[in-house]
C-alpha atoms as a PDB file:
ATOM      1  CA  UNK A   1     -82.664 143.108  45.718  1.00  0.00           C
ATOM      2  CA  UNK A   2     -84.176 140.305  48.382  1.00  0.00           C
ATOM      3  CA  UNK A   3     -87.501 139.641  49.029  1.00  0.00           C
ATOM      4  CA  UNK A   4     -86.944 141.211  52.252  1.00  0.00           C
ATOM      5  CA  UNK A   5     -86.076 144.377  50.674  1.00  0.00           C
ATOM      6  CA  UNK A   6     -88.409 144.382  47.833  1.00  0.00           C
ATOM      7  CA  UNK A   7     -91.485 143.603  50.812  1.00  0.00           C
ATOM      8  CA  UNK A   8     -89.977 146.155  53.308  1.00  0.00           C
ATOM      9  CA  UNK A   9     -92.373 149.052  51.847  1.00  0.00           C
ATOM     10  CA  UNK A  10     -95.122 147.326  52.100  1.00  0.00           C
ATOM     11  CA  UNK A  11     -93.817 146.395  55.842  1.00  0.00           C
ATOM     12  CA  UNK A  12     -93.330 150.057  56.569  1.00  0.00           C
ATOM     13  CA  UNK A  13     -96.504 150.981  55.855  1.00  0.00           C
ATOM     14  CA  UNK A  14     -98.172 148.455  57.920  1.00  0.00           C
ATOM     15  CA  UNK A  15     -95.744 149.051  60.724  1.00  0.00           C
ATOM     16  CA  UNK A  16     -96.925 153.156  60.468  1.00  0.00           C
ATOM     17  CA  UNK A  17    -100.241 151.732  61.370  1.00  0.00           C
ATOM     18  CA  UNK A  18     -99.278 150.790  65.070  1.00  0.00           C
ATOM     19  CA  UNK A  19    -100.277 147.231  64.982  1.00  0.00           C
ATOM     20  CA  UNK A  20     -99.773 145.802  68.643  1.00  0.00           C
ATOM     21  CA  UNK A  21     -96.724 143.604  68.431  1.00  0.00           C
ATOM     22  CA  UNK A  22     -98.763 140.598  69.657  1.00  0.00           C
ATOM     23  CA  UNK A  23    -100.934 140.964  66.580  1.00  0.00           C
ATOM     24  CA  UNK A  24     -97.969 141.334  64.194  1.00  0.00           C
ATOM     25  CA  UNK A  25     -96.197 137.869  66.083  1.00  0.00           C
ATOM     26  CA  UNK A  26     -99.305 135.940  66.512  1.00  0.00           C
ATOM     27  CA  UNK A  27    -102.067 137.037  63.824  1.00  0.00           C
ATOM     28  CA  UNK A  28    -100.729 134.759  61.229  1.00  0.00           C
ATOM     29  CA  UNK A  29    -101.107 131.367  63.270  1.00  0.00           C
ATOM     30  CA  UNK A  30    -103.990 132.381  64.840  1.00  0.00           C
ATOM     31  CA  UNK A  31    -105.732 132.622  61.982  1.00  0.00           C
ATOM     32  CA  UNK A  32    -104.160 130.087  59.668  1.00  0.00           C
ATOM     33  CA  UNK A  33    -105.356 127.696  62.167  1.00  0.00           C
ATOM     34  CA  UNK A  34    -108.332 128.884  62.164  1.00  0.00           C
ATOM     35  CA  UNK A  35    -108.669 128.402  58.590  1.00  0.00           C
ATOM     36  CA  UNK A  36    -106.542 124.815  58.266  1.00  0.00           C
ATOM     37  CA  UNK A  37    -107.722 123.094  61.291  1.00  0.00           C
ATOM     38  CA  UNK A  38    -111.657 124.317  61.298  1.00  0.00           C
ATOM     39  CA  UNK A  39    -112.399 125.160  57.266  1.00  0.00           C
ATOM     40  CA  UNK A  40    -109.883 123.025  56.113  1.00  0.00           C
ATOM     41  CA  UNK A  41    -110.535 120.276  58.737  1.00  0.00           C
ATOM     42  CA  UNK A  42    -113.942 119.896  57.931  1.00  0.00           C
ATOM     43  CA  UNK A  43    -113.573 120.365  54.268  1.00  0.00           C
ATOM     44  CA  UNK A  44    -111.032 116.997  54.146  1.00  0.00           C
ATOM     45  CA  UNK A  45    -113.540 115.117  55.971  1.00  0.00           C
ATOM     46  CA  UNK A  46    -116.567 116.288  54.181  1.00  0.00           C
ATOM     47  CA  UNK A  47    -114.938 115.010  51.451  1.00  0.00           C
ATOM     48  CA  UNK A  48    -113.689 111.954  52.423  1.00  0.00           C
ATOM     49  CA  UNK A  49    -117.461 111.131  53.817  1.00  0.00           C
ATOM     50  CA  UNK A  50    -118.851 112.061  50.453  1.00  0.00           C
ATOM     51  CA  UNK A  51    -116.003 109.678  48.997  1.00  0.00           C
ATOM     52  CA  UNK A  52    -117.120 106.406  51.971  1.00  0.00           C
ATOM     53  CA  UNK A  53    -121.031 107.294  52.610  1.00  0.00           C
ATOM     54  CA  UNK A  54    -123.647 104.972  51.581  1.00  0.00           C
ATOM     55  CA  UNK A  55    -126.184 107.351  52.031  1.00  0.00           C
ATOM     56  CA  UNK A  56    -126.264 108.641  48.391  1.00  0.00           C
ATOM     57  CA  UNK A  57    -128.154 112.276  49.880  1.00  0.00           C
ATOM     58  CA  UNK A  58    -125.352 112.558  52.143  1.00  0.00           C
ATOM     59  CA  UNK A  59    -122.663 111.912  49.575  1.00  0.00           C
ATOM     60  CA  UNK A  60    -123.888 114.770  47.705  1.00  0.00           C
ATOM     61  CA  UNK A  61    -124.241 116.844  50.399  1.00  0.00           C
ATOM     62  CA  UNK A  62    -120.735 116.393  51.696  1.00  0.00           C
ATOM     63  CA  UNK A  63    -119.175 116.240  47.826  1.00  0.00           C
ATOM     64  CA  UNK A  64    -121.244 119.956  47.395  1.00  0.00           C
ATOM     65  CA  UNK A  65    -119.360 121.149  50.931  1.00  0.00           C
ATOM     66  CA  UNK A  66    -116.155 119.611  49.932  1.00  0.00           C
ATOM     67  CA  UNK A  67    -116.763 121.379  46.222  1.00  0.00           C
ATOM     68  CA  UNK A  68    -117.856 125.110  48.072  1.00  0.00           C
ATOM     69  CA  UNK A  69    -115.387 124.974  50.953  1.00  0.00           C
ATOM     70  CA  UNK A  70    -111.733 123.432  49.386  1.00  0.00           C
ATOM     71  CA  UNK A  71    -111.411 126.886  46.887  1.00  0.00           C
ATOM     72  CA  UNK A  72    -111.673 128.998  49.854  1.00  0.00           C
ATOM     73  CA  UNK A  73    -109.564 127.264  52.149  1.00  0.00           C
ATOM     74  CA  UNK A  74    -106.991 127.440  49.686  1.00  0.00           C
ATOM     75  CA  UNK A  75    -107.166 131.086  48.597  1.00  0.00           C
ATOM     76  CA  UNK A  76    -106.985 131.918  52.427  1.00  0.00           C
ATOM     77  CA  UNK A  77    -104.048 129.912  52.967  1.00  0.00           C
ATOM     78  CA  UNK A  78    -102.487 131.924  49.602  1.00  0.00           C
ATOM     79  CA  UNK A  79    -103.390 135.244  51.706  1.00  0.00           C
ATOM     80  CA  UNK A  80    -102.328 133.538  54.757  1.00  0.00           C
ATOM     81  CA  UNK A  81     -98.916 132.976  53.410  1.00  0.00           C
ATOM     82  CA  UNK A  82     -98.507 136.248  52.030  1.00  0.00           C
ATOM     83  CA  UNK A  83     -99.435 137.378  55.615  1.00  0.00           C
ATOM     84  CA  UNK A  84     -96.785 135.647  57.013  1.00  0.00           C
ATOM     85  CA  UNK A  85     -94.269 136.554  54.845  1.00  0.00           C
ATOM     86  CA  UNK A  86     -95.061 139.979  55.252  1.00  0.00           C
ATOM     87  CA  UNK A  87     -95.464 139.474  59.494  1.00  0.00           C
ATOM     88  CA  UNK A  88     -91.800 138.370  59.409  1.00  0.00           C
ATOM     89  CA  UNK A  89     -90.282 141.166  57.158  1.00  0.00           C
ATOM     90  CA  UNK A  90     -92.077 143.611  60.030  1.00  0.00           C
ATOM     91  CA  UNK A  91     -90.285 141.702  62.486  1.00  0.00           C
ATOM     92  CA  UNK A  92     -87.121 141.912  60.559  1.00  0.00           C
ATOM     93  CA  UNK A  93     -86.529 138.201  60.629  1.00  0.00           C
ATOM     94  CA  UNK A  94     -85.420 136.148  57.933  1.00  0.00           C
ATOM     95  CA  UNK A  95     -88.115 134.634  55.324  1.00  0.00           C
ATOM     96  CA  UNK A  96     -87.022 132.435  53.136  1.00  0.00           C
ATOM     97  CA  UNK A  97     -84.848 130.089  55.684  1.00  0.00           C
ATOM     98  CA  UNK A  98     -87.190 128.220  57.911  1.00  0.00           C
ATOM     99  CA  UNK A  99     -88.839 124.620  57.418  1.00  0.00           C
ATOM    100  CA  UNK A 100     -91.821 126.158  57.888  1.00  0.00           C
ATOM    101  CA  UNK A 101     -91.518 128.259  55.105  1.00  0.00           C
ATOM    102  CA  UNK A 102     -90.243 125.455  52.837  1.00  0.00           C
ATOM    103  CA  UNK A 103     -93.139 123.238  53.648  1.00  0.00           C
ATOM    104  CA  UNK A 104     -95.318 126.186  53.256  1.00  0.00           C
ATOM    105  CA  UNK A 105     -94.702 126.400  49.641  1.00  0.00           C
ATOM    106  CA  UNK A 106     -94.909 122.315  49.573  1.00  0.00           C
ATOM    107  CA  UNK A 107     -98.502 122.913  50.954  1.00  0.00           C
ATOM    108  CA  UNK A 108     -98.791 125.815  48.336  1.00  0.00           C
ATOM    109  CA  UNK A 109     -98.242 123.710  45.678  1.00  0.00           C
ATOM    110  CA  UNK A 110     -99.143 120.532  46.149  1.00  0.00           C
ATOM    111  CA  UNK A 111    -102.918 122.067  46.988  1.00  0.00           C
ATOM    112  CA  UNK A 112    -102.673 123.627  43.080  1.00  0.00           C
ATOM    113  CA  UNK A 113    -101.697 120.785  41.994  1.00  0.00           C
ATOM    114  CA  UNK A 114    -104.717 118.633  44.189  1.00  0.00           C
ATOM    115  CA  UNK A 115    -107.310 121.924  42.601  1.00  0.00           C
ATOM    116  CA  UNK A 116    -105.748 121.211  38.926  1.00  0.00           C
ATOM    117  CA  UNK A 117    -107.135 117.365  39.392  1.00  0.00           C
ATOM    118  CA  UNK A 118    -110.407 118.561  40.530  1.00  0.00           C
ATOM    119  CA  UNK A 119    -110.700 121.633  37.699  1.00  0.00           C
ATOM    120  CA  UNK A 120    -109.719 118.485  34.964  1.00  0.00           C
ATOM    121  CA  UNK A 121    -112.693 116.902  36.125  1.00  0.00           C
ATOM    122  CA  UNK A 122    -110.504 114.096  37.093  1.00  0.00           C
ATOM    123  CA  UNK A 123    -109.532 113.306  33.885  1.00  0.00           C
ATOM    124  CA  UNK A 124    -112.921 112.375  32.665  1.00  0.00           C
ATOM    125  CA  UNK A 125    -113.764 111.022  35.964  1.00  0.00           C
ATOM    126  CA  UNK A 126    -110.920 108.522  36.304  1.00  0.00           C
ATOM    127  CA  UNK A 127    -111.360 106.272  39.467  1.00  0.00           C
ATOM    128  CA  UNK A 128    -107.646 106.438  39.701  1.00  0.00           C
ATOM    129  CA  UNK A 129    -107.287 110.599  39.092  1.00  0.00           C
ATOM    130  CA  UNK A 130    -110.215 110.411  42.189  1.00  0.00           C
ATOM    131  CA  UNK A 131    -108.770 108.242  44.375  1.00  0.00           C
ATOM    132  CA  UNK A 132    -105.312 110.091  43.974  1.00  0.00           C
ATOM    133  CA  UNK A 133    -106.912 113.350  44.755  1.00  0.00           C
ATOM    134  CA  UNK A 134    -108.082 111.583  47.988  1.00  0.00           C
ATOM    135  CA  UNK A 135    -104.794 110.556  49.094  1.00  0.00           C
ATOM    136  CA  UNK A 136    -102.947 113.821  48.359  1.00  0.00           C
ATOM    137  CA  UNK A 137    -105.338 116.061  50.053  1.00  0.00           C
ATOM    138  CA  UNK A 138    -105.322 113.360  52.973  1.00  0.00           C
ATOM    139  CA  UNK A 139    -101.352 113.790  52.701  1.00  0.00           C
ATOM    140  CA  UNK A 140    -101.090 117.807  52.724  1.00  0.00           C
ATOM    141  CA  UNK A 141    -103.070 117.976  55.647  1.00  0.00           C
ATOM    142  CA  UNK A 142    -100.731 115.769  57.534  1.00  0.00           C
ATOM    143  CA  UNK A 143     -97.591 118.105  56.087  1.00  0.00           C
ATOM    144  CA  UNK A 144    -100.537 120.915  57.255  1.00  0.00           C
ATOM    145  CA  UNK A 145     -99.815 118.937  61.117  1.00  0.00           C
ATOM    146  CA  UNK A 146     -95.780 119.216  60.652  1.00  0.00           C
ATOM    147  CA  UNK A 147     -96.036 122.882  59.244  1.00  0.00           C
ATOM    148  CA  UNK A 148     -97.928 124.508  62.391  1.00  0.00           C
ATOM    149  CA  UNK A 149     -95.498 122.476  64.621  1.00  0.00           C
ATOM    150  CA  UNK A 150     -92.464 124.271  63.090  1.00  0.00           C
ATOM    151  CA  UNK A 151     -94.890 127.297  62.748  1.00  0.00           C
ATOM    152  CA  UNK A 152     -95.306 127.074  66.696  1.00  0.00           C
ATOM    153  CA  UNK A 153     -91.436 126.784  66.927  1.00  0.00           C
ATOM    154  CA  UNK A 154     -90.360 129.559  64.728  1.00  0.00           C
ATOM    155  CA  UNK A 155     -92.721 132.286  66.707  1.00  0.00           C
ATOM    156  CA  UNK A 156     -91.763 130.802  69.801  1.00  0.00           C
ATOM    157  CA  UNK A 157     -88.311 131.468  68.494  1.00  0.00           C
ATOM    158  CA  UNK A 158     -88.365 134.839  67.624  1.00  0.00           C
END
């Protein structure tokens, strides 16, 4: 059995709930960029300017946002991706074979794998384990850019 096939009850029922088609197509990147470009947005920069401020009030300010906002912004892009999965096995379409898919799961785990670093505590506060947490949440949101263009493409494609 496919994923497809093992989702497709869970499609059924939310197609038996009359969704508009629009919704079904369009809910997932509405709201995923809602959540990447506005939460997640200002989450990366928040932390970056608690990484670059002088202003030591400010660094903690922006380090505390970063610290609040980053666990939600990736639990709603967990749901998100579930969403999507699920949007596209109501649709009937294929799940498993598009590039944004694929870098979907890159985002998926490379943001575990940025939230491991934090939860270690960067290793004891390692300078390096910080400034490598930097760069790699500074590089998933620029995957983040590539993924909503081949979003865009796939739901203009189907």
């Amino acid at each position: 059995m496919n994923l497809s096939e093992t989702l497709e009850p869970i499609a059924q029922f939310f197609r038996s709930l009359n969704v508009p088609e629009p919704i079904v197509h369009w809910g997932h990147p509405v709201m995923m960029g809602i959540v990447v470009f506005v939460m997640g947005g200002y989450a990366a920069w928040a932390g970056w300017k608690g990484r670059l401020t002088e202003d030591k009030e400010a660094a903690i300010k922006n380090r505390a946002d970063h610290r609040k906002l980053m666990p939600l912004v990736v639990l709603f892009v967990t749901l998100g991706a579930t969403g999507g999965i699920l949007s596209l096995v109501m649709q009937k379409k294929p799940i498993l074979e598009s590039p944004h898919f694929l870098t979907g799961m890159v985002v998926l785990g490379l943001l575990y794998l940025n939230g491991a670093v934090s939860l270690s505590g960067f290793g004891g506060n390692k300078p390096g384990l910080r400034l490598f947490h930097a760069y790699l949440g500074t590089a998933i949101a620029g995957i983040l850019v590539i993924h909503a263009v081949f979003g865009i493409k796939l739901g203009l494609s189907i």
